[in-house]
Protein backbone atom coordinates (compact mmCIF):
# COMPACT_ATOMS: atom_id res chain seq x y z
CA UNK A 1 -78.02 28.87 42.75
CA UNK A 2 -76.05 31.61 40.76
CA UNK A 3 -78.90 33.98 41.69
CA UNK A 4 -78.98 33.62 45.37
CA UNK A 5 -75.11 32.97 45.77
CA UNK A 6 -73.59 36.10 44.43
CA UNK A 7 -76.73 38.42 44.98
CA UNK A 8 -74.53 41.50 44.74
CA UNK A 9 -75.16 45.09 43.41
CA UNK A 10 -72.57 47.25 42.52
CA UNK A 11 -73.58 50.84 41.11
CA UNK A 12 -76.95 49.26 39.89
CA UNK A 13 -74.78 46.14 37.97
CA UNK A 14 -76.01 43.27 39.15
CA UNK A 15 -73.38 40.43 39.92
CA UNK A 16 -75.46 37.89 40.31
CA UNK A 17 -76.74 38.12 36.28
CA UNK A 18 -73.58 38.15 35.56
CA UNK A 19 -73.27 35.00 37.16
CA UNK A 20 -76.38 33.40 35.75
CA UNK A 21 -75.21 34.60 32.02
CA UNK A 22 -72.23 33.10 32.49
CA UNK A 23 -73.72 29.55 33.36
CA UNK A 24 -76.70 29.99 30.43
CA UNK A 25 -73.89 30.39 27.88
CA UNK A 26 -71.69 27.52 29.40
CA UNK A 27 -75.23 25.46 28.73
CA UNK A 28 -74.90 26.98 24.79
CA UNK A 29 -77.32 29.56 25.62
CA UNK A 30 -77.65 32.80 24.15
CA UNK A 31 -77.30 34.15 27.39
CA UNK A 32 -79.70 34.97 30.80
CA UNK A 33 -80.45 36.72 33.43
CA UNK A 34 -82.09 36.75 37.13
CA UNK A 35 -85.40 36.12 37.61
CA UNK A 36 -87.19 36.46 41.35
CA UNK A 37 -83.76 34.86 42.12
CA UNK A 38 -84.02 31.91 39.89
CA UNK A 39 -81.69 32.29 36.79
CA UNK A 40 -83.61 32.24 33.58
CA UNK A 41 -81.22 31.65 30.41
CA UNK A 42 -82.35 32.52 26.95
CA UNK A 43 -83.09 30.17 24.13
């Protein structure tokens, strides 16, 4: 959802990854990023 919702590029930064690194580390992830618009977080 984080991918798709905010799918927004501002001077090549990504808001979306933001987004999705945002939610991985709320899940006590190191982190993650936007895959084919699915958000992949790290381990």
């Amino acid at each position: 959802v984080t991918c798709d919702l905010l799918s927004l590029q501002i001077k090549g930064i990504a808001i979306n990854d933001s987004a999705c690194a945002a939610h991985c580390l709320a899940m006590r992830r190191k982190g993650g990023s936007c895959k084919q618009g699915v958000c992949v977080c790290r381990n």
